[in-house]
C-alpha atoms as a PDB file:
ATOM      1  CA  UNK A   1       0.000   0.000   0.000  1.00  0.00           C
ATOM      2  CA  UNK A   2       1.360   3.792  -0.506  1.00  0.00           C
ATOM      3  CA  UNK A   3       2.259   6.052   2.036  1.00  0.00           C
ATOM      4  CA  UNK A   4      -0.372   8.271   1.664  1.00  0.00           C
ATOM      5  CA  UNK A   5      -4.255   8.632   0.353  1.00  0.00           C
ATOM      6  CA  UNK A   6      -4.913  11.971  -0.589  1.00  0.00           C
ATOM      7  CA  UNK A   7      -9.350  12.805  -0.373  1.00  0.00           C
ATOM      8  CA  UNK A   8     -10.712  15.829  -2.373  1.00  0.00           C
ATOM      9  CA  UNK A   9     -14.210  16.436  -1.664  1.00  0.00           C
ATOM     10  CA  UNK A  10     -17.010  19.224  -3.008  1.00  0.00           C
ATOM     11  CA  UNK A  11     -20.338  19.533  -3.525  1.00  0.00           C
ATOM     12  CA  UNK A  12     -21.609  17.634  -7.117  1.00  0.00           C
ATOM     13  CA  UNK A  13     -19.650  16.001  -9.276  1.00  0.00           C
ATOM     14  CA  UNK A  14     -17.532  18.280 -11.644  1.00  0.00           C
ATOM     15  CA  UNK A  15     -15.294  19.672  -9.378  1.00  0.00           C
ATOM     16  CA  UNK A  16     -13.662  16.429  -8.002  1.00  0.00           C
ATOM     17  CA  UNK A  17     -13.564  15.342 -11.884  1.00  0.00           C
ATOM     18  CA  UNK A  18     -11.524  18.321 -12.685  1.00  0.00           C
ATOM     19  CA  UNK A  19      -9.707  17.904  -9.443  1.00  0.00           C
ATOM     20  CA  UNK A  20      -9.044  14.858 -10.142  1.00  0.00           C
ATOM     21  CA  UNK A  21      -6.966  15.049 -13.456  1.00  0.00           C
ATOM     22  CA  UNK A  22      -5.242  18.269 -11.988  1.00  0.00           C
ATOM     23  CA  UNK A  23      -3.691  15.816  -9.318  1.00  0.00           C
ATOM     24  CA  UNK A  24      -3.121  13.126 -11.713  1.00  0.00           C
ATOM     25  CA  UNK A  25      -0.893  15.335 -13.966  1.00  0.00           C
ATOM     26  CA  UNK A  26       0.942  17.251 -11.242  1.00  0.00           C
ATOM     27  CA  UNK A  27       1.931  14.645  -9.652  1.00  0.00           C
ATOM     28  CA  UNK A  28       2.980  10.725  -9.636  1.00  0.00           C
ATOM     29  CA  UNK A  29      -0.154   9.601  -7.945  1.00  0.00           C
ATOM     30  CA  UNK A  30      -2.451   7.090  -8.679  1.00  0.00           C
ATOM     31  CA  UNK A  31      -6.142   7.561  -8.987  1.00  0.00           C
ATOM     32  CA  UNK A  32      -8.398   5.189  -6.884  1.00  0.00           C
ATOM     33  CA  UNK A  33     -12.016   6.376  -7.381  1.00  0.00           C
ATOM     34  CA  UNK A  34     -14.501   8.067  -5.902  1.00  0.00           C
ATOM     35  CA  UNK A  35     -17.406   7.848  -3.697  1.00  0.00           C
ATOM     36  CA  UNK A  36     -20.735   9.902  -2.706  1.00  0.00           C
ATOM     37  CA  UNK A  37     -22.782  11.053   0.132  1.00  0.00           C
ATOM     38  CA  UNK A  38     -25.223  13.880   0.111  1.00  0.00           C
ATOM     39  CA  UNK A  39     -24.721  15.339  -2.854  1.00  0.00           C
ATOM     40  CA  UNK A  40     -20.791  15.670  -1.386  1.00  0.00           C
ATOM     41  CA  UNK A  41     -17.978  13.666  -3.433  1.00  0.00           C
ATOM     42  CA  UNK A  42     -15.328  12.376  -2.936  1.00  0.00           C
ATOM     43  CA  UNK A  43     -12.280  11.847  -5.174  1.00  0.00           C
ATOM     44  CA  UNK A  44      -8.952   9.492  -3.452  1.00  0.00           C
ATOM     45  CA  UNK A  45      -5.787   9.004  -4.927  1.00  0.00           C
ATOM     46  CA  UNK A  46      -2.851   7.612  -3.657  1.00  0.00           C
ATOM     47  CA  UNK A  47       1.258   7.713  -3.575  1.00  0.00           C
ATOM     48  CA  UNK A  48       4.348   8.841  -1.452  1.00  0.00           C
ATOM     49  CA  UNK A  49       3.342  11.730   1.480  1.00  0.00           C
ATOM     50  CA  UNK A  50       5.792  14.015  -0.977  1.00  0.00           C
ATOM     51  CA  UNK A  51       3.191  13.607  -4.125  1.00  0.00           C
ATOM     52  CA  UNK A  52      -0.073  13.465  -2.284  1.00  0.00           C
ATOM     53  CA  UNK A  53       0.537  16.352  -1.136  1.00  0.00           C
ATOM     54  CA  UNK A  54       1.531  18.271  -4.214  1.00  0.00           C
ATOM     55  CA  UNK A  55      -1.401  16.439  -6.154  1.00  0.00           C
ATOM     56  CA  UNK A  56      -3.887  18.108  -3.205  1.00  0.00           C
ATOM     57  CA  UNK A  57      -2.659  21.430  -3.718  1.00  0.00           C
ATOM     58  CA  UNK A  58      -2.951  21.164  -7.804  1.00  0.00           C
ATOM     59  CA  UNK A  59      -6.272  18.950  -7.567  1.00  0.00           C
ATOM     60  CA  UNK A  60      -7.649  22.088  -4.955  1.00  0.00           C
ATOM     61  CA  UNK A  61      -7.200  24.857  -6.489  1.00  0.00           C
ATOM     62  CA  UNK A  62      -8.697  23.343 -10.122  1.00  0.00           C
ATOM     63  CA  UNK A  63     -11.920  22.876  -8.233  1.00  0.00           C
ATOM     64  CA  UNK A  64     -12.064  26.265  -6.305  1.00  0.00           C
ATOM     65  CA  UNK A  65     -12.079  27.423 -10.004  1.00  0.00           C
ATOM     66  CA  UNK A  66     -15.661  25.580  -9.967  1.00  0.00           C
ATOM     67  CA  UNK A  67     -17.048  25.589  -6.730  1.00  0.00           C
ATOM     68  CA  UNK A  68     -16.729  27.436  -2.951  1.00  0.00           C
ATOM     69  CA  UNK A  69     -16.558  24.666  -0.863  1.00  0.00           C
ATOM     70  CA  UNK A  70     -13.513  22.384  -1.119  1.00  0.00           C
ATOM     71  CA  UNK A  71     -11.541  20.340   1.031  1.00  0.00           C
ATOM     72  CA  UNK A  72      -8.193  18.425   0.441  1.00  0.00           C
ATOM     73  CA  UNK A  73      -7.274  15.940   3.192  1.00  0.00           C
ATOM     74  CA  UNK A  74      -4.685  13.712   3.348  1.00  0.00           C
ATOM     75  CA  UNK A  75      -4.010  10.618   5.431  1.00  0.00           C
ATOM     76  CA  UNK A  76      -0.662   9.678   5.890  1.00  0.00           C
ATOM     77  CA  UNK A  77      -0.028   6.147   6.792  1.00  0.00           C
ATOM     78  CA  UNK A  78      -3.529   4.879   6.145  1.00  0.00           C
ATOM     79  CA  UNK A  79      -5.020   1.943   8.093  1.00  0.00           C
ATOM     80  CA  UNK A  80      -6.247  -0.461   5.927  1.00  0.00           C
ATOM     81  CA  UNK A  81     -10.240   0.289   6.708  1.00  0.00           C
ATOM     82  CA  UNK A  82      -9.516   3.503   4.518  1.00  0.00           C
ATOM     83  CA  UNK A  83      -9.486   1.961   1.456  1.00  0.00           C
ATOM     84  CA  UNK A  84     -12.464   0.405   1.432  1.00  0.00           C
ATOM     85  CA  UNK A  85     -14.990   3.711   1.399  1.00  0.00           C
ATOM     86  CA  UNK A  86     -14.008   4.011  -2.746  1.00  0.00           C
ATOM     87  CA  UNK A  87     -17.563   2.427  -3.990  1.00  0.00           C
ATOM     88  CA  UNK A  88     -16.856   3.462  -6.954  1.00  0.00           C
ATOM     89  CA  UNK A  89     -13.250   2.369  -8.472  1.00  0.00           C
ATOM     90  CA  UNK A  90     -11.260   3.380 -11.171  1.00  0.00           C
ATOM     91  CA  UNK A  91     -12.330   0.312 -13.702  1.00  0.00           C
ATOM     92  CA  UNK A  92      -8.340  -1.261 -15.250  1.00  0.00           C
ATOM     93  CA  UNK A  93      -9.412  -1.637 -18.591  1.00  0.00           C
ATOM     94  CA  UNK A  94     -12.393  -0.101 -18.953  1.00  0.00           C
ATOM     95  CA  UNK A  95     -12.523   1.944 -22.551  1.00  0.00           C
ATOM     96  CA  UNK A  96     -11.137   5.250 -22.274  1.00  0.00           C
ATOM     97  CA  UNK A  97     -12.482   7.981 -24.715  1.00  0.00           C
ATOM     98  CA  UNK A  98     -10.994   9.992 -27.162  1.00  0.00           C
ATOM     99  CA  UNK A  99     -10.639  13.814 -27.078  1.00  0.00           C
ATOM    100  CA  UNK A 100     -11.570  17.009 -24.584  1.00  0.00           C
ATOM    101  CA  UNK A 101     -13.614  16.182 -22.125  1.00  0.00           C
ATOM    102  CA  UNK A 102     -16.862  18.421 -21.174  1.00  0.00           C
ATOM    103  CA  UNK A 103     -18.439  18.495 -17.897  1.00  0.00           C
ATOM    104  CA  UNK A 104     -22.006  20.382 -17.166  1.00  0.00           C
ATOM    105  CA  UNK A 105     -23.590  19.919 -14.257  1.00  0.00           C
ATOM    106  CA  UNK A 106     -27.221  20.937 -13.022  1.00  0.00           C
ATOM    107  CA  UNK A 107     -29.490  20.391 -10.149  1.00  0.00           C
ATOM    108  CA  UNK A 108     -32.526  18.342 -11.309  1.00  0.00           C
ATOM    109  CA  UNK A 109     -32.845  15.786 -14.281  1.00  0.00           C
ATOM    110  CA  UNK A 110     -35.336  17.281 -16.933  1.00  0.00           C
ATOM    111  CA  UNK A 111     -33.324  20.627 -17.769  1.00  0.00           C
ATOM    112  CA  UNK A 112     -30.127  18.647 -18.160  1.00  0.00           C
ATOM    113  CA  UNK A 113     -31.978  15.850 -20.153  1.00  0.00           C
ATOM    114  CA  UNK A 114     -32.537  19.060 -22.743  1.00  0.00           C
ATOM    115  CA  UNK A 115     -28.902  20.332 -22.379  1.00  0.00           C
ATOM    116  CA  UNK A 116     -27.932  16.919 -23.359  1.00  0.00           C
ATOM    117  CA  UNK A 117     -29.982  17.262 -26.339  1.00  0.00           C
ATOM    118  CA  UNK A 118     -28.941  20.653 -27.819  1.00  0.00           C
ATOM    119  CA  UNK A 119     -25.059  20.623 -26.957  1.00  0.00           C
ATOM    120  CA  UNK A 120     -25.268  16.995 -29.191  1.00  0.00           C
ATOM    121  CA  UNK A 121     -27.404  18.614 -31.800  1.00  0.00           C
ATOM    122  CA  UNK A 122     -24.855  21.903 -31.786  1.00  0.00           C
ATOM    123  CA  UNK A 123     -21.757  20.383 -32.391  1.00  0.00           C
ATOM    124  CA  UNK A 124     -20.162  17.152 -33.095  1.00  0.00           C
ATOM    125  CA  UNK A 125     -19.881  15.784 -29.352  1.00  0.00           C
ATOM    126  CA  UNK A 126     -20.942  12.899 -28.013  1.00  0.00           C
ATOM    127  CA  UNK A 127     -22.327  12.071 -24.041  1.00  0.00           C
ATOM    128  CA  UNK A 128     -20.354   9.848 -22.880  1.00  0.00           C
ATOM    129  CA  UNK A 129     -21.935   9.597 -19.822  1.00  0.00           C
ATOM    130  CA  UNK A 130     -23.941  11.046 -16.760  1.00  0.00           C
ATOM    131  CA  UNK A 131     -23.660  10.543 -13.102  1.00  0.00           C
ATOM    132  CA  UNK A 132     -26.014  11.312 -10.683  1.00  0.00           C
ATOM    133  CA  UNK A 133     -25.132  12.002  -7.189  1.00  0.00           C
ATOM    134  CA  UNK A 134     -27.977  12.713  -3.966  1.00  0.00           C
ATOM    135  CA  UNK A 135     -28.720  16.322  -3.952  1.00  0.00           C
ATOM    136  CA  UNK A 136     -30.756  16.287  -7.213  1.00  0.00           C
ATOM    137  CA  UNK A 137     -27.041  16.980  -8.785  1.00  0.00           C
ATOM    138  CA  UNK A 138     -26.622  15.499 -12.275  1.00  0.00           C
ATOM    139  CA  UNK A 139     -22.967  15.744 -14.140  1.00  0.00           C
ATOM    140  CA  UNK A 140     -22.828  14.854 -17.899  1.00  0.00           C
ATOM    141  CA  UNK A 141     -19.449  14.140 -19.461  1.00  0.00           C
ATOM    142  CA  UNK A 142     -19.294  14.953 -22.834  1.00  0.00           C
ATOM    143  CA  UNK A 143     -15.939  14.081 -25.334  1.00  0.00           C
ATOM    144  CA  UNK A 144     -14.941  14.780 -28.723  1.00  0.00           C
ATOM    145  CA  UNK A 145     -12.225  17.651 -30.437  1.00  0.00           C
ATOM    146  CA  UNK A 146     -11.692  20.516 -28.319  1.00  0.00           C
ATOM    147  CA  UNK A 147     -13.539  22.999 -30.536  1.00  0.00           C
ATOM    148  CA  UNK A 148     -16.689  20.723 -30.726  1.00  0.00           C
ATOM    149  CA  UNK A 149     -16.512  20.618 -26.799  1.00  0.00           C
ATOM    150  CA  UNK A 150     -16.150  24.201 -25.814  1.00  0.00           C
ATOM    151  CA  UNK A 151     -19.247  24.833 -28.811  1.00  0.00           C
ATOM    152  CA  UNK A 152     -21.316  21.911 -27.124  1.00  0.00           C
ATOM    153  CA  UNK A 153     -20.409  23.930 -23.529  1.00  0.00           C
ATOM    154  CA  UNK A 154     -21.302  27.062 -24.701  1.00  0.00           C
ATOM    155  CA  UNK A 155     -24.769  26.261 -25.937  1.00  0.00           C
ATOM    156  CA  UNK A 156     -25.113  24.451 -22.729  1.00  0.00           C
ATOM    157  CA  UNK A 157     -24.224  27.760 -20.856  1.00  0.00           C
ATOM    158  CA  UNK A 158     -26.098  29.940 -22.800  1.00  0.00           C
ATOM    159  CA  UNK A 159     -29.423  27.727 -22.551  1.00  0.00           C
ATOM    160  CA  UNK A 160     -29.315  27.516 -18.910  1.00  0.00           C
ATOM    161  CA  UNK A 161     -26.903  30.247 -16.959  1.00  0.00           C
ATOM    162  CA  UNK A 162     -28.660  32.070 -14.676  1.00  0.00           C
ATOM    163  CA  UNK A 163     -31.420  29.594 -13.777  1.00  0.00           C
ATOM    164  CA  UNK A 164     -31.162  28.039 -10.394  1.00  0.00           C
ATOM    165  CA  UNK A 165     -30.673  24.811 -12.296  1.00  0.00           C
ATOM    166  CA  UNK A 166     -27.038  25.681 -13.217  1.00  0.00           C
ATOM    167  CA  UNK A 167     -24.187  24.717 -11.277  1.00  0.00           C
ATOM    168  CA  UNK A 168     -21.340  24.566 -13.300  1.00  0.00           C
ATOM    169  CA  UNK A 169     -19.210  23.528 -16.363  1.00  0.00           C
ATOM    170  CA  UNK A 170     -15.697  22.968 -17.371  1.00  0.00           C
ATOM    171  CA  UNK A 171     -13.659  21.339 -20.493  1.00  0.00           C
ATOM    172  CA  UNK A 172     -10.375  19.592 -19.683  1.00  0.00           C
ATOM    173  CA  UNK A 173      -8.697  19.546 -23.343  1.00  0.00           C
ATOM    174  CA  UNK A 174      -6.897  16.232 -22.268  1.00  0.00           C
ATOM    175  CA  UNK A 175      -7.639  14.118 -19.693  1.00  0.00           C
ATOM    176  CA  UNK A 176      -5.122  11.632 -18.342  1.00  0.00           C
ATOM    177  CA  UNK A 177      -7.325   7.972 -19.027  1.00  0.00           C
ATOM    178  CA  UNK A 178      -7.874   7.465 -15.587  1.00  0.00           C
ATOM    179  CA  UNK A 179     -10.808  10.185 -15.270  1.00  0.00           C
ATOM    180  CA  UNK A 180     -12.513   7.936 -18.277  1.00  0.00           C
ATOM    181  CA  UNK A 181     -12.089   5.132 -16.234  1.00  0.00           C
ATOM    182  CA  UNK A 182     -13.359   6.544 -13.003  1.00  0.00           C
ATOM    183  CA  UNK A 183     -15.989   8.471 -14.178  1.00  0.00           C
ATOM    184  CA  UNK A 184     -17.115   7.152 -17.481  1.00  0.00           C
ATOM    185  CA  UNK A 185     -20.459   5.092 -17.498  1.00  0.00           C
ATOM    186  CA  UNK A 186     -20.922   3.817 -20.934  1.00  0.00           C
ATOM    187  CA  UNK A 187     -24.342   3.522 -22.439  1.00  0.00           C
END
């Protein structure tokens, strides 16, 4: 086992996505999955003290740029009980998409069933896939070239910013495979 389990945690979905491949990329960790509570997620990752704690800082401040209310915790020297709260695991194997990666997230199912609809119909993106987390939070991952992703965001945006529906969005241009195969649910 590593020396260290590093825990991001926010409220929805996008923001421990996006914290997730910050911490992947700045540092040699290893991404374990994630795990839900209340509309609060979870994201753990693992590795020497020295790069869990640099992946916190990176993985932290990418999901401030989403949400307010982020913690990073780490747990040095982990009893084994600690690995066992990741219900859901990063699946070895599992297919890992191609291109940017677009995240929109809403409260309520209906308006983002219709955001699903028109960022597919506005550019050439596909959904590749949507997690739903307690809270009424829904978080749709959508992938193809980086242009057709930030046109597929913006329609989102535009169709539902400033209705109490809206949460958030981001596009990661590449994310490392592990977020695919964390987060991905394939239809």
């Amino acid at each position: 086992m590593d020396a260290a389990i590093g825990m991001i945690e926010v409220e929805g979905v996008a923001g421990i996505i996006v914290a997730a491949d910050a911490a992947c990329k700045a540092a040699e960790v290893t991404l374990l999955g994630w795990d839900s509570i209340g509309g609060v997620t979870t994201v753990f990752f693992s590795g020497s003290i020295s790069a869990v704690a640099a992946a916190l800082r990176s993985g932290e401040e990418a999901a401030r740029q989403l949400v307010q209310r982020v913690a990073a915790v780490p747990v040095n020297q982990p009893e084994p009980a600690c690995w066992r709260y990741i219900n859901f695991p990063v699946r070895a194997g599992a297919p890992v998409l191609s291109g940017a990666l677009g995240l929109i997230e809403t409260r309520g199912y209906s308006a983002h069933i219709l955001l699903n609809d028109r960022m597919v119909k506005a550019a050439a993106v596909q959904v590749g896939s949507v997690l739903t987390v307690h809270d009424r939070v829904v978080c749709s991952l959508i992938h193809g070239d980086v242009g057709a992703v930030r046109e597929a965001l913006d329609t989102g945006r535009k169709l539902i910013t400033g209705s109490e529906y809206f949460l958030c969005s981001a596009l990661i241009p590449q994310p490392v495979p592990e977020v695919w195969q964390a987060f991905g649910r394939q239809y």
